[in-house]
Protein backbone atom coordinates (compact mmCIF):
# COMPACT_ATOMS: atom_id res chain seq x y z
CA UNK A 1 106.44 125.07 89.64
CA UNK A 2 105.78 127.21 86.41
CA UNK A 3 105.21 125.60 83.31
CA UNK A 4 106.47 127.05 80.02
CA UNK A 5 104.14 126.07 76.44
CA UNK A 6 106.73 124.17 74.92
CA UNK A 7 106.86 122.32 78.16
CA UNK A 8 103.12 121.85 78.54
CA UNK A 9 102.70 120.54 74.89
CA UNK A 10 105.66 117.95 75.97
CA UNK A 11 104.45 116.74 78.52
CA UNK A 12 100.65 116.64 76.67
CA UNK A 13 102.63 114.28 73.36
CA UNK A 14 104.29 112.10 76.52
CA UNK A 15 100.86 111.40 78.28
CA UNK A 16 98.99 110.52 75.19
CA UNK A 17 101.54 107.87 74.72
CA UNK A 18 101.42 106.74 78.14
CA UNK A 19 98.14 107.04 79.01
CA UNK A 20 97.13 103.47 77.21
CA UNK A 21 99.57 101.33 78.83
CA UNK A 22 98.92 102.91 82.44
CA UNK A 23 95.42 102.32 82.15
CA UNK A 24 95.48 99.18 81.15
CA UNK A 25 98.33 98.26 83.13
CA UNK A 26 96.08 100.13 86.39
CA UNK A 27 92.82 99.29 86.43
CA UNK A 28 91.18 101.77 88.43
CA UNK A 29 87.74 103.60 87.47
CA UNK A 30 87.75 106.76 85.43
CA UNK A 31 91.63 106.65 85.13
CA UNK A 32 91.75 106.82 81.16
CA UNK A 33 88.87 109.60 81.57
CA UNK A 34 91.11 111.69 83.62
CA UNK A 35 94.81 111.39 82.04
CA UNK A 36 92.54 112.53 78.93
CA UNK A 37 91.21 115.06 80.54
CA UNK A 38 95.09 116.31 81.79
CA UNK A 39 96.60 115.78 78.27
CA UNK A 40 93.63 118.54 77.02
CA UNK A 41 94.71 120.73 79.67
CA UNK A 42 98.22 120.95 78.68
CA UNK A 43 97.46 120.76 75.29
CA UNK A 44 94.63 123.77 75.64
CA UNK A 45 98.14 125.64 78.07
CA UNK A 46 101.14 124.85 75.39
CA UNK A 47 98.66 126.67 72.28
CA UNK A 48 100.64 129.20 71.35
CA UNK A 49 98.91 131.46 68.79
CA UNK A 50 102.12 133.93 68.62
CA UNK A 51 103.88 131.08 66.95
CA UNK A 52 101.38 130.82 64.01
CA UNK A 53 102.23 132.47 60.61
CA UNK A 54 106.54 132.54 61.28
CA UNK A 55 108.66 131.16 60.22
CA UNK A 56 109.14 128.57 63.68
CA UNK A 57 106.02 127.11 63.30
CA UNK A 58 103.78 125.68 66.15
CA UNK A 59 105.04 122.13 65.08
CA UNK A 60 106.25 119.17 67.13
CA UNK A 61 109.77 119.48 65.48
CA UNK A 62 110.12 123.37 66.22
CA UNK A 63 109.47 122.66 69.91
CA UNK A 64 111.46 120.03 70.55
CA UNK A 65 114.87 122.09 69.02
CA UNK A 66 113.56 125.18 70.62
CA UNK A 67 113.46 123.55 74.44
CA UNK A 68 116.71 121.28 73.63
CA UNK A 69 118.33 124.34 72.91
CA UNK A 70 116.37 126.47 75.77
CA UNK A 71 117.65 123.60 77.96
CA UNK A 72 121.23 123.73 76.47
CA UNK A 73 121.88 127.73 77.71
CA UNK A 74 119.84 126.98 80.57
CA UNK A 75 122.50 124.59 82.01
């Protein structure tokens, strides 16, 4: 499976809110460590440096319009 940026920085805003209530819900060794270590991955994947200096921006509210409507034609 192929991840695109805007999908990677999704999924990177969903597992920083997540990650506190599976770890503590969880309580296995080094879990919090590694679901850290995942979000910076995607997070480090969904940079776009294209994005910065237009007039879509590299924001939270750009992406989530430009993969609805992705999404939208997709389907």
């Amino acid at each position: 499976m192929r991840l695109t940026k805007d999908e990677a920085k999704i999924l990177a805003a969903a597992l920083n809110d997540f990650k506190y209530r599976l770890s503590d819900e969880n309580n296995i060794n080094g879990l919090f460590d590694s679901l850290e270590t995942l979000e910076l991955k995607f997070l480090k994947f969904g940079k776009n440096k294209r994005r910065n200096g237009k007039t879509s921006q590299d924001d939270f509210l750009h992406l989530v319009k430009r993969f609805s409507s992705y999404m939208r034609k997709k389907s």
